[in-house]
N, C-alpha and C. Protein backbone atom coordinates (compact mmCIF):
# COMPACT_ATOMS: atom_id res chain seq x y z
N UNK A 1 0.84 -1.18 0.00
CA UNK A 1 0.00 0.00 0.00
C UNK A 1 0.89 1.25 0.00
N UNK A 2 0.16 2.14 -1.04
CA UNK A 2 1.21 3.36 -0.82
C UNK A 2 1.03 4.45 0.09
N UNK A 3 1.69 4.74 0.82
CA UNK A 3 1.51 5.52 2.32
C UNK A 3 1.83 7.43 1.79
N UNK A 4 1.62 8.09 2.81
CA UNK A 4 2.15 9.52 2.76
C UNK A 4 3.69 9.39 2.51
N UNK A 5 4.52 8.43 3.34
CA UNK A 5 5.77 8.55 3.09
C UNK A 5 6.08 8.77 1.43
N UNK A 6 5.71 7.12 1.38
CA UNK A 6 5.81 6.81 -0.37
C UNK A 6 5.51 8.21 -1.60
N UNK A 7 4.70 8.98 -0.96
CA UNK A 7 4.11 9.97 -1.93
C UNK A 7 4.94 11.14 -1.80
N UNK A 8 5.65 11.35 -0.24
CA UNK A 8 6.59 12.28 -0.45
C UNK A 8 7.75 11.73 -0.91
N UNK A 9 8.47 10.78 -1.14
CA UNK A 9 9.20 10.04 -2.03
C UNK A 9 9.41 10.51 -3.31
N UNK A 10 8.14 10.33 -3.79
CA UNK A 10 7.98 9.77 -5.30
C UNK A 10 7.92 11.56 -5.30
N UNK A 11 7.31 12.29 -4.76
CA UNK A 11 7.22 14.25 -5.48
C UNK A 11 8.93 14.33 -5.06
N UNK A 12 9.41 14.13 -4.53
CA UNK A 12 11.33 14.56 -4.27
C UNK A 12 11.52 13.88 -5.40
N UNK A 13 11.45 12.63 -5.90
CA UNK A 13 12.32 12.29 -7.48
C UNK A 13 11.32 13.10 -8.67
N UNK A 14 10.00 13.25 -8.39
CA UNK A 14 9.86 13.83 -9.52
C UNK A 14 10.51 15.42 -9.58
N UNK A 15 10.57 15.55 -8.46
CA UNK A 15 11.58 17.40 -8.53
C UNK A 15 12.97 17.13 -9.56
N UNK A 16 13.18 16.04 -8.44
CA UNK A 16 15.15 15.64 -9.44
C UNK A 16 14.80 15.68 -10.77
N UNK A 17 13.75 14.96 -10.85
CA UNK A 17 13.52 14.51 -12.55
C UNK A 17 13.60 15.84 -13.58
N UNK A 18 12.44 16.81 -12.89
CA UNK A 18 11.88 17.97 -13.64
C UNK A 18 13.37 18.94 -14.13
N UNK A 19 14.02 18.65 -12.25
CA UNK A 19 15.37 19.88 -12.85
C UNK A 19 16.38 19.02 -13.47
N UNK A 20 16.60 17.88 -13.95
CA UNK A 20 17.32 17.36 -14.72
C UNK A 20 16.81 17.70 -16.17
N UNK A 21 15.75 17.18 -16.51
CA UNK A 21 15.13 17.94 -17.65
C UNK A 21 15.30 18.84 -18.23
N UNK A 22 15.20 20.63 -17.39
CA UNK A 22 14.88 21.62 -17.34
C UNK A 22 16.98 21.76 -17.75
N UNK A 23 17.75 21.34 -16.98
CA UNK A 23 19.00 21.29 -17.23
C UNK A 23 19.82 20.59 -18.61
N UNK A 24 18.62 19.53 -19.02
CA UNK A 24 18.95 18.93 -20.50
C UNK A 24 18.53 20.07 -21.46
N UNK A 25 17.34 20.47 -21.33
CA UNK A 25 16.79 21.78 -22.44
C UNK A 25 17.50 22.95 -22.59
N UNK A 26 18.42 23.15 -22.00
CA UNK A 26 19.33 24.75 -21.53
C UNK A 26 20.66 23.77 -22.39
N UNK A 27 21.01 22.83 -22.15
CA UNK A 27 22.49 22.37 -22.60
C UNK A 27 22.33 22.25 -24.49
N UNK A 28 20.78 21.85 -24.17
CA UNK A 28 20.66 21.42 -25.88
C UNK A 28 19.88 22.60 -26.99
N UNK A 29 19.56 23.51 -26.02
CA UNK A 29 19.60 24.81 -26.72
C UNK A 29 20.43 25.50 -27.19
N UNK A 30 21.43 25.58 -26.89
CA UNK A 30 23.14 25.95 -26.91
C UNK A 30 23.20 25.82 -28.80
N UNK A 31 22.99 24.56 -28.94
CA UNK A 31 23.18 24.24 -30.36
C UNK A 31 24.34 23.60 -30.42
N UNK A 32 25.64 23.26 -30.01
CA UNK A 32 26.69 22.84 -29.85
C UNK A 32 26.39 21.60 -29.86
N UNK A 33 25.86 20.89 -30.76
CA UNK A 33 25.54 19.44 -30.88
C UNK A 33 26.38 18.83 -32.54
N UNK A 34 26.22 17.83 -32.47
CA UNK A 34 26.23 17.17 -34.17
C UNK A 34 24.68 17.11 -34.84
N UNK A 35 23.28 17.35 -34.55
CA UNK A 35 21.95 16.91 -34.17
C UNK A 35 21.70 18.39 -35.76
N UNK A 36 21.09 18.18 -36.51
CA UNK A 36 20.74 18.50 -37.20
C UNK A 36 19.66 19.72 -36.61
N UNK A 37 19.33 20.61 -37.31
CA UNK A 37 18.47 21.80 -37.13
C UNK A 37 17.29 21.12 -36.52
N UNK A 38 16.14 20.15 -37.31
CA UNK A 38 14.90 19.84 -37.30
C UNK A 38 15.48 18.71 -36.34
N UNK A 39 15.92 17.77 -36.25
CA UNK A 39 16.76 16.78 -35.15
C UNK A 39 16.50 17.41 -33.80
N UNK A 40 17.44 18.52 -33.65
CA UNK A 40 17.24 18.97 -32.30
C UNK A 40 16.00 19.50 -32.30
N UNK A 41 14.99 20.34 -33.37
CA UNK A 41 13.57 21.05 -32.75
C UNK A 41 13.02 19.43 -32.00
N UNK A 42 13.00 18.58 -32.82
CA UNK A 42 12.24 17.35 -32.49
C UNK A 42 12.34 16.71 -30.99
N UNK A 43 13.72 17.09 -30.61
CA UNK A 43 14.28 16.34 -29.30
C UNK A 43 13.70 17.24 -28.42
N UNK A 44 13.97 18.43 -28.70
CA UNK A 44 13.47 19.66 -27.76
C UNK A 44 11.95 19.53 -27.48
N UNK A 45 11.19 19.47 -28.32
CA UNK A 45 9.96 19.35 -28.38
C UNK A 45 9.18 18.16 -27.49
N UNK A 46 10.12 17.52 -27.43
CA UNK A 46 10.00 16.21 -26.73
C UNK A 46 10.45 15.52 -25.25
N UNK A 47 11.35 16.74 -24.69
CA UNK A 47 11.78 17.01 -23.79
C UNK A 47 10.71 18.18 -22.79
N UNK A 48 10.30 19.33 -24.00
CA UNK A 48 9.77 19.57 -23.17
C UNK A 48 8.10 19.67 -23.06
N UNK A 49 7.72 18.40 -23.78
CA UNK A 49 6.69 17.74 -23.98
C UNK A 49 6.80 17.12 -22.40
N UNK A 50 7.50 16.17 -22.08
CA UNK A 50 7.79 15.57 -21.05
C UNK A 50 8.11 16.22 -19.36
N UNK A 51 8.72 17.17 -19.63
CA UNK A 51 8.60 18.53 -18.48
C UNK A 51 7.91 18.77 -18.28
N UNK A 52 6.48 19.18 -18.77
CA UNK A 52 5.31 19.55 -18.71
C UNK A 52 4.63 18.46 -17.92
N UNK A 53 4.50 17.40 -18.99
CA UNK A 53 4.28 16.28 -18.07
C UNK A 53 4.53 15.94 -16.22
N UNK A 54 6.10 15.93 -16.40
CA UNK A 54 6.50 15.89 -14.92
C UNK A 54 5.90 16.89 -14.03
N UNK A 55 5.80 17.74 -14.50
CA UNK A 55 5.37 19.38 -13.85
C UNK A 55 4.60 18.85 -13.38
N UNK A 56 3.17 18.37 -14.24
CA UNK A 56 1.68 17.99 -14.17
C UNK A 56 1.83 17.17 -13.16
N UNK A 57 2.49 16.12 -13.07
CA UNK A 57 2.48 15.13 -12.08
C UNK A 57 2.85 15.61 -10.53
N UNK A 58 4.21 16.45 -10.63
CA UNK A 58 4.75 17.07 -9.26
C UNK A 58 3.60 17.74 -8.32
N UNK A 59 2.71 18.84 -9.68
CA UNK A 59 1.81 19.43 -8.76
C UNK A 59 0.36 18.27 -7.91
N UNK A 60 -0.03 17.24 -8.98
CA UNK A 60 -1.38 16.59 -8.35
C UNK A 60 -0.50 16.02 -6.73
N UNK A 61 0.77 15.63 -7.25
CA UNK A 61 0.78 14.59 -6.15
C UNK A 61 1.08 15.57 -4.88
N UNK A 62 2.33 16.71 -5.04
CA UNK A 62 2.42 18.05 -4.42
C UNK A 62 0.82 18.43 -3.68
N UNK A 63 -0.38 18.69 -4.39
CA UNK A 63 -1.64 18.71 -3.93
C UNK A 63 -1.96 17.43 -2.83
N UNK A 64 -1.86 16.30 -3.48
CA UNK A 64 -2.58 15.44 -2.63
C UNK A 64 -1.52 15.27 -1.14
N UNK A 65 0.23 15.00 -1.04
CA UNK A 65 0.88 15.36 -0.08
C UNK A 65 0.08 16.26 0.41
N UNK A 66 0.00 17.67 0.09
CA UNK A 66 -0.67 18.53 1.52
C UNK A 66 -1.61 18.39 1.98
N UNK A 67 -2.87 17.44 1.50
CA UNK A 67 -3.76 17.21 1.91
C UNK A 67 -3.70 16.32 2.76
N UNK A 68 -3.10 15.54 2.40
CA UNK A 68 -2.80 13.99 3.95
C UNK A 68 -2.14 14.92 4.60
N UNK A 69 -1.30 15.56 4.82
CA UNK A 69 -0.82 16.07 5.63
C UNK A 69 -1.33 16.66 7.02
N UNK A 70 -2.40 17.55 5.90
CA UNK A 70 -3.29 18.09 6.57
C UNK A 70 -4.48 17.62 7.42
N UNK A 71 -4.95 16.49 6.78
CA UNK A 71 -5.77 15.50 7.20
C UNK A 71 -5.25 14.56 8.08
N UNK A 72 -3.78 14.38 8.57
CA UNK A 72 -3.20 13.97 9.45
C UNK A 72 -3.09 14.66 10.88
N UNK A 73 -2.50 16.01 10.67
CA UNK A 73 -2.37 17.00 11.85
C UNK A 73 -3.48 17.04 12.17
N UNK A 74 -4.96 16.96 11.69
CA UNK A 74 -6.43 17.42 11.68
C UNK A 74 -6.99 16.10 12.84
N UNK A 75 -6.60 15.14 12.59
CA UNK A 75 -6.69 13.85 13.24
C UNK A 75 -6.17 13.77 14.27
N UNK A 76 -4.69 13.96 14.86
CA UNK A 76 -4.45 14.37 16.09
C UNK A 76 -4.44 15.00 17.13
């Protein structure tokens, strides 16, 4: 069963995840690649297709963490 712990877990790697991401899109903007013009729009696009994503995810679970949280302290 997945607990409050587990959920603050899983939002700390999705943070790592997001700023790893966010740190791939800045390196590969540069242009300093071998990756062709339309190559890199494609990768980019897809990277930060996927950022978005993570984002999306950080905040529901970010939401639901404060709510157990809250619903915890509320209980004691």
């Amino acid at each position: 069963m997945i607990g409050i712990v587990d959920i603050d877990g899983r939002l700390r790697r999705l943070e790592e995840l997001t700023r790893g991401l966010a740190k791939e899109i800045v390196l590969w903007r540069e242009g300093c690649d071998p990756l062709l013009y339309l190559e890199r729009k494609a990768y980019l696009n897809a990277l930060q297709d996927a950022l978005a994503g993570l984002e999306s995810a950080r905040v529901a679970l970010a939401n639901a963490s404060r709510r157990l949280h809250q619903d915890n302290a509320s209980a004691s």
